[in-house]
PDB file of N, CA and C in Angstrom:
ATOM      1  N   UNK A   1      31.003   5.510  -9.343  1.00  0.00           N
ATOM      2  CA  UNK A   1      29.920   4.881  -8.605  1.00  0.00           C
ATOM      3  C   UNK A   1      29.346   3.705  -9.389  1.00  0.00           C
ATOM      4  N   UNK A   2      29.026   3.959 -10.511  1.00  0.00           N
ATOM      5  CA  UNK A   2      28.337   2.875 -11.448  1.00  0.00           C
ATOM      6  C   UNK A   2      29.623   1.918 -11.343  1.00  0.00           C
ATOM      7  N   UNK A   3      30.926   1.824 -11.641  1.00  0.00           N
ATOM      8  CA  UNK A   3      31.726   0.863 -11.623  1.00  0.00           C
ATOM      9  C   UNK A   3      31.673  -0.140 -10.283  1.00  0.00           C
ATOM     10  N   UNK A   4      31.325   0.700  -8.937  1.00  0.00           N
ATOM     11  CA  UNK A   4      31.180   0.170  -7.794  1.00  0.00           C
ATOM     12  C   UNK A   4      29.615  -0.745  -8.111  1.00  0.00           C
ATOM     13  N   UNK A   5      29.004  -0.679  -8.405  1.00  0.00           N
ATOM     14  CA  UNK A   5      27.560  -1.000  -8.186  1.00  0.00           C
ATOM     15  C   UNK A   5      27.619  -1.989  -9.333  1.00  0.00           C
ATOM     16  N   UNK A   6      28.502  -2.150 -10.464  1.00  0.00           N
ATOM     17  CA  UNK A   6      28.667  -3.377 -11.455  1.00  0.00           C
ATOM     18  C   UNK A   6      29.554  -4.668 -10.421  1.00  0.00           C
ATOM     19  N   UNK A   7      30.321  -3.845  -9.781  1.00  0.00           N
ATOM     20  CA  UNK A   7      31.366  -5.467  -9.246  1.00  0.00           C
ATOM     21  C   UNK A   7      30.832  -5.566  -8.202  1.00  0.00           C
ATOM     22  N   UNK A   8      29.611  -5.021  -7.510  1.00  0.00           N
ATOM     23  CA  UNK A   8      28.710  -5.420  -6.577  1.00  0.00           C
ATOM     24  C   UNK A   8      27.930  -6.638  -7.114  1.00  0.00           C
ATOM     25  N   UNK A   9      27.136  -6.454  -7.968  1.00  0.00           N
ATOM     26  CA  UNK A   9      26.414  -6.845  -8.675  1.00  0.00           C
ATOM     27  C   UNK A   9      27.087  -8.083  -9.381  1.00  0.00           C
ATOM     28  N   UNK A  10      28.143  -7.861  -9.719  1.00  0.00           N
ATOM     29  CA  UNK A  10      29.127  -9.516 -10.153  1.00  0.00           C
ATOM     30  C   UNK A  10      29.075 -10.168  -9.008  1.00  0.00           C
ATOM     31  N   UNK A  11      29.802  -9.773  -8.048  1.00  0.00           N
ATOM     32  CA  UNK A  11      30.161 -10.618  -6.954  1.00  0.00           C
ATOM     33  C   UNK A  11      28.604 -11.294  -6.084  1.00  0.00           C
ATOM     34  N   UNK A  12      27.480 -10.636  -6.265  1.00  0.00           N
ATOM     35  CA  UNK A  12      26.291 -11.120  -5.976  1.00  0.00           C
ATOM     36  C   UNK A  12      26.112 -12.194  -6.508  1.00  0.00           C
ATOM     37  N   UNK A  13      26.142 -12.000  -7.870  1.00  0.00           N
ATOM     38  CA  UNK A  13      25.508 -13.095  -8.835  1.00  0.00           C
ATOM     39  C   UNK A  13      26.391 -14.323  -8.827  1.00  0.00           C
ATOM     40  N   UNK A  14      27.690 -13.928  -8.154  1.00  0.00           N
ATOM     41  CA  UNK A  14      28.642 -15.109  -8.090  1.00  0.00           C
ATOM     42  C   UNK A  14      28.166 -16.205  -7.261  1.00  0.00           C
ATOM     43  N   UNK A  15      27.645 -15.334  -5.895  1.00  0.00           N
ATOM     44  CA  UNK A  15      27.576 -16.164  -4.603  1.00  0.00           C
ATOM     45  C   UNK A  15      26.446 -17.064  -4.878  1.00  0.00           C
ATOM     46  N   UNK A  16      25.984 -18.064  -4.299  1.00  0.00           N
ATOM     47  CA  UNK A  16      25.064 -19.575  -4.136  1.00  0.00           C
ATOM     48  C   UNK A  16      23.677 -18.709  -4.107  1.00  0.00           C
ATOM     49  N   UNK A  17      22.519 -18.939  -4.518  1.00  0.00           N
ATOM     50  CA  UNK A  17      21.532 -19.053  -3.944  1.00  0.00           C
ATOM     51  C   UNK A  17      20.797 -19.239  -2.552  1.00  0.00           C
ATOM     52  N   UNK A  18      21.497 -19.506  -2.268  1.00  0.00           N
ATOM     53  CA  UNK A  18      21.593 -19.394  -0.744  1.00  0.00           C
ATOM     54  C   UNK A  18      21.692 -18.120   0.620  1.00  0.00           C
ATOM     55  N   UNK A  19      23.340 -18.006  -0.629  1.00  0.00           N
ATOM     56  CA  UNK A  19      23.870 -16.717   0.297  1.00  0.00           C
ATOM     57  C   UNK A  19      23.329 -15.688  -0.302  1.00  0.00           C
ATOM     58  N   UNK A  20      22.496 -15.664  -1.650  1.00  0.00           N
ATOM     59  CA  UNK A  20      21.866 -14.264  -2.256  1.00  0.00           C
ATOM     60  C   UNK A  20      20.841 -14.098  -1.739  1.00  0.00           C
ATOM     61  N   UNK A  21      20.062 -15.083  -1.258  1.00  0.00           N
ATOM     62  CA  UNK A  21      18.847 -14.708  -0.478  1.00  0.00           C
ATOM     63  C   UNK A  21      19.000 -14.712   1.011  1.00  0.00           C
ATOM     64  N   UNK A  22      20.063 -15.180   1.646  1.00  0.00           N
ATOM     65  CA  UNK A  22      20.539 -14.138   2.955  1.00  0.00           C
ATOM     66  C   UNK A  22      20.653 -13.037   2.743  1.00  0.00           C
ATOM     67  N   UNK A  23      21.850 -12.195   1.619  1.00  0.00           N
ATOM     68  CA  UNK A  23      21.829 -11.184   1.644  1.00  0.00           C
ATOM     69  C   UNK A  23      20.898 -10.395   1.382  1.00  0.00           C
ATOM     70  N   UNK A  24      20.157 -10.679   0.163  1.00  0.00           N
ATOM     71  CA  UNK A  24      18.802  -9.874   0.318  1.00  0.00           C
ATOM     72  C   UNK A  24      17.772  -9.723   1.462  1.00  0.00           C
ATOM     73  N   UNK A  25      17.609 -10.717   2.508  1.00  0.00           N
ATOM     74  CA  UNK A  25      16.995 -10.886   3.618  1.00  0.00           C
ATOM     75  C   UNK A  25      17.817  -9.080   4.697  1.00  0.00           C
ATOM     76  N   UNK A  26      19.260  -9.545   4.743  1.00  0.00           N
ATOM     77  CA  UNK A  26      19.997  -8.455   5.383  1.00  0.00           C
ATOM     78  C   UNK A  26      19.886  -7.555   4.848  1.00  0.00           C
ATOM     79  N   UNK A  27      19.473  -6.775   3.837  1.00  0.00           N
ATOM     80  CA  UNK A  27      19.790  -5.743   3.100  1.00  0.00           C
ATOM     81  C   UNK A  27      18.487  -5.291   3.304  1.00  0.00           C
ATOM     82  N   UNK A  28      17.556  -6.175   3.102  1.00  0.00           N
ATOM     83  CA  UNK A  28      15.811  -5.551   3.551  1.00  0.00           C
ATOM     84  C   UNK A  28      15.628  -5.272   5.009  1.00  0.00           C
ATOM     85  N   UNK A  29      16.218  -5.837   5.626  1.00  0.00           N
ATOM     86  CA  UNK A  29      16.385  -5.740   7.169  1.00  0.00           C
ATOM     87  C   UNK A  29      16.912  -4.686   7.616  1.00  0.00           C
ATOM     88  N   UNK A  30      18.340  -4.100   6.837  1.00  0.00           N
ATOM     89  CA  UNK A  30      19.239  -2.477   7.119  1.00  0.00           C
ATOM     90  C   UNK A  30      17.889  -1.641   6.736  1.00  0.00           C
ATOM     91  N   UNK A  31      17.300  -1.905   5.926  1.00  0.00           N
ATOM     92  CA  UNK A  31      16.140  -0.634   5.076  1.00  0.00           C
ATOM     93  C   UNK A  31      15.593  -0.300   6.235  1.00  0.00           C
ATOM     94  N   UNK A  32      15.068  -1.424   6.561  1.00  0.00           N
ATOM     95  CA  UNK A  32      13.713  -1.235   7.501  1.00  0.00           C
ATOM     96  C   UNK A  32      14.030  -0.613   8.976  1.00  0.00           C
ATOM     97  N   UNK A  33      15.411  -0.631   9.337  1.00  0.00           N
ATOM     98  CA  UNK A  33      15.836  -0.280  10.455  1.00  0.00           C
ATOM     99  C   UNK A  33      15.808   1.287  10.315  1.00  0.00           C
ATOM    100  N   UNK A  34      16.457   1.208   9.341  1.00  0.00           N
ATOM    101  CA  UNK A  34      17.082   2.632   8.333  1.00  0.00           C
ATOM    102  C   UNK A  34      15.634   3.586   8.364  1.00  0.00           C
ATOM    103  N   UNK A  35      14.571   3.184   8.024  1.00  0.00           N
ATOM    104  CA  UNK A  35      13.440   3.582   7.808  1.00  0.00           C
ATOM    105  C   UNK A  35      12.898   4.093   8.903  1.00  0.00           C
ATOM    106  N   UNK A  36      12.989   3.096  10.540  1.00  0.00           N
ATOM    107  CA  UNK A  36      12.511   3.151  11.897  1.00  0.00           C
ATOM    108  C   UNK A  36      13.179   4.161  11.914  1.00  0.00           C
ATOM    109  N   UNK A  37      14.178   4.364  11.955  1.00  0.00           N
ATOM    110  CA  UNK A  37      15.102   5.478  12.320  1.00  0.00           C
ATOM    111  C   UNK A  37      14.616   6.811  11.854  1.00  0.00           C
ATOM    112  N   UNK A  38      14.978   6.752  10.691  1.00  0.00           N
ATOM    113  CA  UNK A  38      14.428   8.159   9.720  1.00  0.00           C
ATOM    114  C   UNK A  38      12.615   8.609  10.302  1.00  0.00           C
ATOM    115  N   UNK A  39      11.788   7.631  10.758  1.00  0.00           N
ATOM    116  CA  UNK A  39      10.803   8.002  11.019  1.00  0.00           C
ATOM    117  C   UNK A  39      10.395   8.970  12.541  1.00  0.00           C
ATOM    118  N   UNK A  40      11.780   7.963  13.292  1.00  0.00           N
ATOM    119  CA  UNK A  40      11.444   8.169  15.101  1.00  0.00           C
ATOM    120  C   UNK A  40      12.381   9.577  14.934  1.00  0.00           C
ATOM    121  N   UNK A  41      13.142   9.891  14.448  1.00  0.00           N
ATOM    122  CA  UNK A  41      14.166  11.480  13.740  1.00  0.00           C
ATOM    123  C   UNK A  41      13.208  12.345  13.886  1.00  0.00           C
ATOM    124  N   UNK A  42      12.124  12.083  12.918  1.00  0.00           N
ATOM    125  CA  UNK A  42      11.366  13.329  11.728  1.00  0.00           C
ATOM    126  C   UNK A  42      10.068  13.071  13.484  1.00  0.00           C
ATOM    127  N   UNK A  43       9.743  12.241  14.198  1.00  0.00           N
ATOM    128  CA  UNK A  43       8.716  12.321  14.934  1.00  0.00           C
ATOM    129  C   UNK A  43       9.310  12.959  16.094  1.00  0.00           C
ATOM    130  N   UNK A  44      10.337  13.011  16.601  1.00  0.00           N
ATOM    131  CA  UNK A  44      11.089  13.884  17.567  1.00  0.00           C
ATOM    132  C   UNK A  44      11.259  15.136  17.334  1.00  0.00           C
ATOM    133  N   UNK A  45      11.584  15.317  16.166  1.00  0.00           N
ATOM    134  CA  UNK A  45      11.898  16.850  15.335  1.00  0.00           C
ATOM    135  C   UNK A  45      10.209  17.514  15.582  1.00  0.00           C
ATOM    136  N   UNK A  46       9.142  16.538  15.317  1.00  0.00           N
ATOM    137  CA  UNK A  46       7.798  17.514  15.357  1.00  0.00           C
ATOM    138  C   UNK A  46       7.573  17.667  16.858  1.00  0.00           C
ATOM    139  N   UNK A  47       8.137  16.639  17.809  1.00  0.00           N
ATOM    140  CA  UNK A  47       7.354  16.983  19.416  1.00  0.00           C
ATOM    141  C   UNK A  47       8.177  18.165  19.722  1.00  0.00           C
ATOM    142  N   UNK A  48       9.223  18.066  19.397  1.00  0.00           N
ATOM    143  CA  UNK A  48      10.151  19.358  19.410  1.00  0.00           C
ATOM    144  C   UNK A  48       9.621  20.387  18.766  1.00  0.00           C
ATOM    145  N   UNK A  49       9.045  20.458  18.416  1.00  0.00           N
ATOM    146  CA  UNK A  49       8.421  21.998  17.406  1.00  0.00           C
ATOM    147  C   UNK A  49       7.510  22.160  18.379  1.00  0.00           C
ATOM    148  N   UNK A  50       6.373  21.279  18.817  1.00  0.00           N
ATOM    149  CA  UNK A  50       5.590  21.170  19.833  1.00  0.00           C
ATOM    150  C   UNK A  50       5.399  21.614  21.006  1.00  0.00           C
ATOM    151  N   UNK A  51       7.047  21.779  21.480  1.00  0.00           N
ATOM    152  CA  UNK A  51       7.266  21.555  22.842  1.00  0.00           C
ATOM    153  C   UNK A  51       6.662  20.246  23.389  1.00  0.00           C
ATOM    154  N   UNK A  52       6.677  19.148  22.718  1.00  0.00           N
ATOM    155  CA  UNK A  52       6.048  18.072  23.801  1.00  0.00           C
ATOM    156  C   UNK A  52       7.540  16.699  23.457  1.00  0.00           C
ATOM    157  N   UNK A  53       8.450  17.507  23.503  1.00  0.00           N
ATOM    158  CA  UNK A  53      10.067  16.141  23.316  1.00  0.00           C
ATOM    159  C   UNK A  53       9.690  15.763  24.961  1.00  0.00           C
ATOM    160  N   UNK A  54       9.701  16.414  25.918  1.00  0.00           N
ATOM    161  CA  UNK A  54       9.662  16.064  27.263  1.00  0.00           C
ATOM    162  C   UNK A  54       8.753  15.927  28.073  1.00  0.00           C
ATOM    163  N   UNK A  55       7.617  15.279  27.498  1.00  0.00           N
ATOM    164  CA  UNK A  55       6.361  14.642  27.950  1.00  0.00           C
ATOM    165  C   UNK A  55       6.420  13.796  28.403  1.00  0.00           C
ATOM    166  N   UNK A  56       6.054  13.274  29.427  1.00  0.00           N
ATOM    167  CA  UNK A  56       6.145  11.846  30.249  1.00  0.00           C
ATOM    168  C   UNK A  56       5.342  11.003  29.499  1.00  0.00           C
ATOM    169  N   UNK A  57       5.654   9.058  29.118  1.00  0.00           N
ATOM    170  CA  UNK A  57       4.760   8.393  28.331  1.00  0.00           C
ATOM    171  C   UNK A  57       3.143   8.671  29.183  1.00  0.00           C
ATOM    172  N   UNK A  58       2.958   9.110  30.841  1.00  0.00           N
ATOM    173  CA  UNK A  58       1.820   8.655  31.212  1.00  0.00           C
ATOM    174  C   UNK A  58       0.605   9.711  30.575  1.00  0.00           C
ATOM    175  N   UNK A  59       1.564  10.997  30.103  1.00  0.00           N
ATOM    176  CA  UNK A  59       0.823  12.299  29.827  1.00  0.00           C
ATOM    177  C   UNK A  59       0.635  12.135  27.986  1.00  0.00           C
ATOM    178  N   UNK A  60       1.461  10.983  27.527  1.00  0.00           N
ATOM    179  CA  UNK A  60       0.969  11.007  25.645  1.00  0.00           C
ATOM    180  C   UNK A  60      -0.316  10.278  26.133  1.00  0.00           C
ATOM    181  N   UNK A  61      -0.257   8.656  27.012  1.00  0.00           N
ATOM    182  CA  UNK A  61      -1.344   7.892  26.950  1.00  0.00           C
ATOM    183  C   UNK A  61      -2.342   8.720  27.161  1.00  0.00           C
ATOM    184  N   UNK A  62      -2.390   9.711  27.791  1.00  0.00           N
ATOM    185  CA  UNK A  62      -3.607  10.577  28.543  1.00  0.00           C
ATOM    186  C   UNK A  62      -4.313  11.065  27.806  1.00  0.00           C
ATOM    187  N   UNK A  63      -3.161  11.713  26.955  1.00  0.00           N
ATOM    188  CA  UNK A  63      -3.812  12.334  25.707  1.00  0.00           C
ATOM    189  C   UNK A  63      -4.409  11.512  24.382  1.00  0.00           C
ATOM    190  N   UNK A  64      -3.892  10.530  24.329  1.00  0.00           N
ATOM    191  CA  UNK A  64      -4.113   9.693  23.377  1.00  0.00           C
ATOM    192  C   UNK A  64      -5.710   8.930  24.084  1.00  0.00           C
ATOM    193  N   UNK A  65      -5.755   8.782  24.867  1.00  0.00           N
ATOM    194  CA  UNK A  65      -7.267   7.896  25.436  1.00  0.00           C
ATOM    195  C   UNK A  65      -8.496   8.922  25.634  1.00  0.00           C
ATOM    196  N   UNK A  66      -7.893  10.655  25.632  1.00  0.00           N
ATOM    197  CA  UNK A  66      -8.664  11.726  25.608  1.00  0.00           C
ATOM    198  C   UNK A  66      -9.146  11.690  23.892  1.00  0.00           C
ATOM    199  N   UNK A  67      -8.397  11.554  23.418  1.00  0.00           N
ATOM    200  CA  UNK A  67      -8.454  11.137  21.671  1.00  0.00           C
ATOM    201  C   UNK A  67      -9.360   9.970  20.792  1.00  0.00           C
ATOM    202  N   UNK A  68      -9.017   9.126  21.875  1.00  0.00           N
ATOM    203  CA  UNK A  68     -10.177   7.860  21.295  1.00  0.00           C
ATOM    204  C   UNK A  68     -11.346   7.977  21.977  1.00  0.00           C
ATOM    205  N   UNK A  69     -11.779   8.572  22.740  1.00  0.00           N
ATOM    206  CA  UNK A  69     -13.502   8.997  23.872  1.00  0.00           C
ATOM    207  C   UNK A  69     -13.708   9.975  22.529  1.00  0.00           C
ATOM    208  N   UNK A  70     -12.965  11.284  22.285  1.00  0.00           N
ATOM    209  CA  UNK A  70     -13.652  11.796  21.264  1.00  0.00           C
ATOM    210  C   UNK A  70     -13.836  11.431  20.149  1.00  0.00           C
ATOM    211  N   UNK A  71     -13.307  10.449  19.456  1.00  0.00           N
ATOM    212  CA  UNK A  71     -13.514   9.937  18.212  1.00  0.00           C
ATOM    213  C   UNK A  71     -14.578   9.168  18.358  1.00  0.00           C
ATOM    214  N   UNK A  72     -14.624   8.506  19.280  1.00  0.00           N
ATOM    215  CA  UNK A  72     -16.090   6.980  19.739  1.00  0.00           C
ATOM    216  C   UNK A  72     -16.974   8.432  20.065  1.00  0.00           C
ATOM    217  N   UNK A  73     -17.133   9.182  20.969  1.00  0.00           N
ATOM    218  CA  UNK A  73     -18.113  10.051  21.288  1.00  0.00           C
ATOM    219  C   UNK A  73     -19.049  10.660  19.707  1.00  0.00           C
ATOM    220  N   UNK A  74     -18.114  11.270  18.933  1.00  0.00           N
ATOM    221  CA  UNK A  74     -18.325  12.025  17.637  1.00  0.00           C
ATOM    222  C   UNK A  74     -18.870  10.458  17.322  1.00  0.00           C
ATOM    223  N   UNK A  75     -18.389   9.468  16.382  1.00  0.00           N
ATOM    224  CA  UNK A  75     -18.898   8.573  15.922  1.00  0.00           C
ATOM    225  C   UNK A  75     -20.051   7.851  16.392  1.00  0.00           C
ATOM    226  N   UNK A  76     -19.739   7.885  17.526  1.00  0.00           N
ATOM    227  CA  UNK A  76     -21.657   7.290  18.197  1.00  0.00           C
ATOM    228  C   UNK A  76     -22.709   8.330  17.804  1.00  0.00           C
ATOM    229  N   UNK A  77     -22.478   9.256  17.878  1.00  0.00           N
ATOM    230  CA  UNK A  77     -23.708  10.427  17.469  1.00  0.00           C
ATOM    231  C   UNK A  77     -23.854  10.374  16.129  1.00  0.00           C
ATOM    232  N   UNK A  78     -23.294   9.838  15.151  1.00  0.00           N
ATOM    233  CA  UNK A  78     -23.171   9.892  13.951  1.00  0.00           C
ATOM    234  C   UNK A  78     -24.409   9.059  13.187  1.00  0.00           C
TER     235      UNK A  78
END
C-alpha cells in the first residue's frame, strides 16, 4: 500500500500546477459526495429504526412546522 501511495504521490508532483489543483479540486469533490452519501445511509438506517423510511415528504414537513411552533412557543415564554 505505502508503495502505491509513494508513485501516487510522484506522479502528482510530476503533473503542472494546474492539473494538481484540478485534481485536488476532484478529489475534495469525491469526499464530499462520499460524505452526502455516508450521511443520507446512516439517516435512512435511523427512519428505519423509526418506522418513519415510508413517510410521505408532506407528513416530515408537518412534523417539522409542528417542531418550529414549539420551539418559538417555549422560547417566547422564555
Amino acid at each position: 500500500m505505502t508503495s502505491l501511495i509513494e508513485e501516487l504521490a510522484e506522479r502528482i508532483a510530476a503533473l503542472d500546477p494546474e492539473q494538481q489543483e484540478a485534481l485536488l479540486n476532484k478529489v475534495s469533490e469525491l469526499n464530499f459526495r462520499k460524505g452526502l452519501k455516508e450521511l443520507s445511509n446512516r439517516y435512512r438506517e435511523r427512519l428505519a429504526q423509526e418506522g418513519k423510511l415510508g413517510q410521505k415528504a408532506e407528513e416530515v414537513l408537518a412534523g417539522l412546522k409542528q417542531m418550529r411552533e414549539k420551539i418559538a412557543a417555549d422560547d417566547y415564554r422564555l
